[in-house]
Protein backbone atom coordinates (compact mmCIF):
# COMPACT_ATOMS: atom_id res chain seq x y z
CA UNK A 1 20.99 12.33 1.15
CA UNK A 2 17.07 14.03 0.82
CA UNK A 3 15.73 14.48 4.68
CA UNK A 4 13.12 11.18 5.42
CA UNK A 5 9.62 11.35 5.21
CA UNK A 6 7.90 12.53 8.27
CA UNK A 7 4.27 11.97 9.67
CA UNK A 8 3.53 15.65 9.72
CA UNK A 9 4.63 15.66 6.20
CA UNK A 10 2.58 12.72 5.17
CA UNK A 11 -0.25 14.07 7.14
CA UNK A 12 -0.20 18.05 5.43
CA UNK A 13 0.59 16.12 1.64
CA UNK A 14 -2.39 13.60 1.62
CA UNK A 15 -4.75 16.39 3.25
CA UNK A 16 -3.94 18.47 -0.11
CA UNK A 17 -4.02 15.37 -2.22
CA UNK A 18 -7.95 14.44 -1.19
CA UNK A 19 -9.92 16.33 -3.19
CA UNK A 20 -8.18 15.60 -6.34
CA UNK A 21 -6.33 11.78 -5.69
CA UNK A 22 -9.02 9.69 -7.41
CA UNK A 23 -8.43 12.47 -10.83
CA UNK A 24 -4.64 13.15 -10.81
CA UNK A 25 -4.20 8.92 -9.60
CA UNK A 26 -6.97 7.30 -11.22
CA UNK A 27 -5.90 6.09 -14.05
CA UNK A 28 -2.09 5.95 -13.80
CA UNK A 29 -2.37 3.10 -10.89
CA UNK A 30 -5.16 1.42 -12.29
CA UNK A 31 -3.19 -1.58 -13.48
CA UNK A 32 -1.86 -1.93 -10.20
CA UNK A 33 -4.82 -1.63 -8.05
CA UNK A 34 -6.73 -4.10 -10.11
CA UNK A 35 -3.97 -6.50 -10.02
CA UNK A 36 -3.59 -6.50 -6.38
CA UNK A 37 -7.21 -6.88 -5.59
CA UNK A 38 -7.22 -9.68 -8.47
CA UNK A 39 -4.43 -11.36 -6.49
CA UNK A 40 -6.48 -10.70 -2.82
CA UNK A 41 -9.71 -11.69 -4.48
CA UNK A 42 -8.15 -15.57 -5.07
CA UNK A 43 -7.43 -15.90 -0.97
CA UNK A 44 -10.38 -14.18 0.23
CA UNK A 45 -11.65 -14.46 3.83
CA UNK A 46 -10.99 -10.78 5.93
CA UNK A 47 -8.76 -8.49 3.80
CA UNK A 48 -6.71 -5.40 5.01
CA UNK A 49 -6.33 -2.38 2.75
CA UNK A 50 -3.65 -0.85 4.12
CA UNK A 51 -3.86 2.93 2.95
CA UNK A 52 -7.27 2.63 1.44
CA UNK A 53 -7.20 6.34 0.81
CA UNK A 54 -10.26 7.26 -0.76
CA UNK A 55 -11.41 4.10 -1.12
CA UNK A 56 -10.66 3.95 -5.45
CA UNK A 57 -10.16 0.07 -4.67
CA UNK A 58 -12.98 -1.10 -2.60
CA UNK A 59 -15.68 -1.45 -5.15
CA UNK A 60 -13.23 -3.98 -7.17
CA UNK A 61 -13.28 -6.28 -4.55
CA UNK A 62 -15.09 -9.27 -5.05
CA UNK A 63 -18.22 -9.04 -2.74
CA UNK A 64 -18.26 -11.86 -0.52
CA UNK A 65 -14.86 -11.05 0.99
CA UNK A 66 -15.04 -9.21 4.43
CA UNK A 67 -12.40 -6.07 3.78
CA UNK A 68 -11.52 -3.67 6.23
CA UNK A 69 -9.52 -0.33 5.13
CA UNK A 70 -7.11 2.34 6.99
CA UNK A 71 -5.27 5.01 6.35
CA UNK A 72 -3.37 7.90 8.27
CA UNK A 73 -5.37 10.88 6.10
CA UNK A 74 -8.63 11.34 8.07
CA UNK A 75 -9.34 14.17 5.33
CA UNK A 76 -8.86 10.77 2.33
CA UNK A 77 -10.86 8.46 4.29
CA UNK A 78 -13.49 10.67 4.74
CA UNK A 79 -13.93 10.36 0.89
CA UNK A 80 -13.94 6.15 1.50
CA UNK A 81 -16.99 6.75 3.98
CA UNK A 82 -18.87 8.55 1.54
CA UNK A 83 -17.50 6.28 -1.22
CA UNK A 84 -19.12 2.84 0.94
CA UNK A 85 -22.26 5.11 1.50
CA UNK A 86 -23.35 6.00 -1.65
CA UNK A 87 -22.38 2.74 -3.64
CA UNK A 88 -23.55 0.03 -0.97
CA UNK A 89 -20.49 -1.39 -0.39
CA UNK A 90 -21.78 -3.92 1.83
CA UNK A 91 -18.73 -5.60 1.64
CA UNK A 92 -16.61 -3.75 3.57
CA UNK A 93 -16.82 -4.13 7.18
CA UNK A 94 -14.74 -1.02 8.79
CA UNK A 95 -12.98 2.17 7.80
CA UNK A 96 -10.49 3.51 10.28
CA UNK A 97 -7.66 6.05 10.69
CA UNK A 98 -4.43 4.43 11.49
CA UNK A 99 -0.66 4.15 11.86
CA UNK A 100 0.19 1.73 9.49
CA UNK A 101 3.21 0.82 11.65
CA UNK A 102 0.94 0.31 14.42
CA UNK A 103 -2.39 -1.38 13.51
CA UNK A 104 -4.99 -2.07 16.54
CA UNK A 105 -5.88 -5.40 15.31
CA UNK A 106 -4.69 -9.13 17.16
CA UNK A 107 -2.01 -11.46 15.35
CA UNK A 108 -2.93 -13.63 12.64
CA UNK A 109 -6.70 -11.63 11.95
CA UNK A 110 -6.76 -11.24 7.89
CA UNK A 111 -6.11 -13.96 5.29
CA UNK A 112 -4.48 -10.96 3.25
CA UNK A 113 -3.06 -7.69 3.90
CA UNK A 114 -3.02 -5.30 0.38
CA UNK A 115 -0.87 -2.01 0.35
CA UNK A 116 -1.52 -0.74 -2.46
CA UNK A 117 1.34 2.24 -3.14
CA UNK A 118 1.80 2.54 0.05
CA UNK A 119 5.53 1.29 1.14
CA UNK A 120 7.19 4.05 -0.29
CA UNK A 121 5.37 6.81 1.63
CA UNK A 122 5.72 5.54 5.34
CA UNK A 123 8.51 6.93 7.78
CA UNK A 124 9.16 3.35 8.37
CA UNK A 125 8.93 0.26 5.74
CA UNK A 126 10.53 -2.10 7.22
CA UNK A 127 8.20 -1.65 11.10
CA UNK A 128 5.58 -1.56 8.99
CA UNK A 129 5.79 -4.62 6.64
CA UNK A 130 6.90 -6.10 10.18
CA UNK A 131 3.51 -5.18 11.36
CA UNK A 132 1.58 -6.14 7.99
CA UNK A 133 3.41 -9.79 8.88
CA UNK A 134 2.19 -9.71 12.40
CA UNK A 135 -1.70 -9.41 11.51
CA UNK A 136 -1.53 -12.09 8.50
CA UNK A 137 -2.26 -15.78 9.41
CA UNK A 138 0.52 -18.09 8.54
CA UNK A 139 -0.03 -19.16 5.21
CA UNK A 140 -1.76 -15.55 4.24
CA UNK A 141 -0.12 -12.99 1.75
CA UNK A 142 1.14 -9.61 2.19
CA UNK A 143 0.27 -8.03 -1.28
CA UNK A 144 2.08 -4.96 -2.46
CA UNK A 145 1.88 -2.88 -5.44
CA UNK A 146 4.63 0.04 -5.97
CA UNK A 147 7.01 1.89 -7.41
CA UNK A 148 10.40 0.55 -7.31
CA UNK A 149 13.52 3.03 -7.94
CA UNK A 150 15.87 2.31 -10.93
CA UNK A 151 19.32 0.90 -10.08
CA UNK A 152 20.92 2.63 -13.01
CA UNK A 153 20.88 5.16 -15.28
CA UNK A 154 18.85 8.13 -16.19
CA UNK A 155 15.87 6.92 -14.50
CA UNK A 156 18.32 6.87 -11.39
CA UNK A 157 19.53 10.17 -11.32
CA UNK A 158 16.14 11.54 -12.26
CA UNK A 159 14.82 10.02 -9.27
CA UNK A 160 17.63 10.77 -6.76
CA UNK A 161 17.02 14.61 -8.31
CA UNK A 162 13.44 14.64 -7.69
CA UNK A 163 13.38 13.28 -4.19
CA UNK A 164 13.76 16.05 -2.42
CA UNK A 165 10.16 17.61 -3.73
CA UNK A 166 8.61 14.05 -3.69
CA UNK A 167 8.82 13.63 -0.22
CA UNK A 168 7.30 17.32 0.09
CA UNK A 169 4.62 15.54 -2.10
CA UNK A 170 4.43 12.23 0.40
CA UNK A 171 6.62 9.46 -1.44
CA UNK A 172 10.11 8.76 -1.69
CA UNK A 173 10.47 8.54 -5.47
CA UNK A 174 14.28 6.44 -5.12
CA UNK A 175 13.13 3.50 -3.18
CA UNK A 176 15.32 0.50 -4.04
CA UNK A 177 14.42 -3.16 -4.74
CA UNK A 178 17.14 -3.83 -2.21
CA UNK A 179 15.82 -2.80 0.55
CA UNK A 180 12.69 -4.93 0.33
CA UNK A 181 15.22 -8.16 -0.17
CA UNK A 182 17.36 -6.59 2.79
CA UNK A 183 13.86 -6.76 5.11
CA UNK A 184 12.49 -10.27 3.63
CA UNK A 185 16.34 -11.91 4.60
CA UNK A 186 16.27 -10.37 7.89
CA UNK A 187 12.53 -11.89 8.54
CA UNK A 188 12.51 -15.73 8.61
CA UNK A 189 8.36 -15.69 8.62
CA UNK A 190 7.99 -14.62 4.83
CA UNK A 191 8.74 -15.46 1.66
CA UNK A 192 8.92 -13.93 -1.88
CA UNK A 193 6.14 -15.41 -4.20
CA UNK A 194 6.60 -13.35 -6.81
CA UNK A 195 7.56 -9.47 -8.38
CA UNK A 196 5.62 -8.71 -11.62
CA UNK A 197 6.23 -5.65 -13.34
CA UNK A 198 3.23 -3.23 -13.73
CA UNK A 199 2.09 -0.03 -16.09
CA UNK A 200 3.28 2.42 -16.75
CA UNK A 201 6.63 1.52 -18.22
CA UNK A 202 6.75 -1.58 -15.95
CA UNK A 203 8.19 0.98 -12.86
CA UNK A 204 5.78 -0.25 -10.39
CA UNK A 205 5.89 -4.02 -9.32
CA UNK A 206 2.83 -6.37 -7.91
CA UNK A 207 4.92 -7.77 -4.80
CA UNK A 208 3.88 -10.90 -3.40
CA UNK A 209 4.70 -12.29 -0.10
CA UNK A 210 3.24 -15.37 2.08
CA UNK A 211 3.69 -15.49 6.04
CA UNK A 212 5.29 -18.88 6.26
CA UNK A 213 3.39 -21.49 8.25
């Protein structure tokens, strides 16, 4: 079993990944990104973008919704300040570093949280969509977009291979579907709305849940 991912190790990979994440990234979860924003865009109200990174995403946004972004990697979001500078992105209201297991906001403050790619690279999913549910308003969605490990196959043992680097690299590469159904039968406030495959190869998934009322 590959060793967990750790916040030193998230911290050192995304600090590497800055300079060249909007090049390497860009394109590959493009589909994704504009799906999830597509899918925040129709709630509207205050948004969370929960590892906003670089800030890629925020100019999609439509611009009469009130968005606020985090992110552990003070050396990515410095790239989001810029990013809001230079292109006017009035729409977004605050940029902050943060825990995603532990975000400084009250219960029930945004109409959506968005984590785009995000799940897999935590020390902790399950705290952390626990905490994503705590700051929705009943009735709000938690919208994910990520890669979703095979349960068979090539695909499977490729990924169970790789891990061990991937997590080097910030991202557990083997996540299973399971473990997301595992969390949402444990929590009794959410409910699955939908899983939609996504490019490339349909090995990412749009991941829809709503905070029950």
């Amino acid at each position: 079993m590959p060793r967990d991912i750790s916040e030193e190790s998230i911290e050192k990979a995304y600090a590497a990944w800055a300079p060249v994440y909007d090049l390497v990234f860009g394109k590959v979860f493009d589909a994704g990104r504009k799906a999830s924003i597509a899918a925040a865009d129709r709630i509207g109200g205050r948004i969370l973008d929960v590892g906003v990174g670089t800030g890629i995403s925020l100019p999609d946004y439509r611009r009469d919704i009130r968005l606020v972004g985090v992110d552990y990697s003070a050396a990515m979001l410095k790239k989001a300040h810029r990013r809001v500078i230079e292109q006017k992105l009035d729409h977004v209201e605050a940029l902050a570093v943060m825990d995603a297991k532990f975000l400084g906001f009250t219960d029930a403050f945004f109409d959506a949280v968005v984590a785009q790619y995000v799940i897999t690279a935590v020390p902790d999913p399950e705290a952390t969509l626990d905490e994503f549910t705590r700051v929705v308003k009943p009735g709000g969605e938690i919208i994910l977009v990520n890669h979703i490990g095979a349960e068979r196959g090539s695909r499977k043992v490729f990924e169970q291979c790789f891990s061990p680097v991937a997590r080097r690299l910030g991202w557990r590469p083997e996540f299973p579907w399971q473990r997301l159904v595992d969390w949402a039968s444990r929590n009794s406030g959410v409910k699955l709305l939908e899983r939609v495959p996504m490019p490339p190869m349909g090995h990412f998934s749009l991941i829809r849940y709503q905070r029950i009322a």
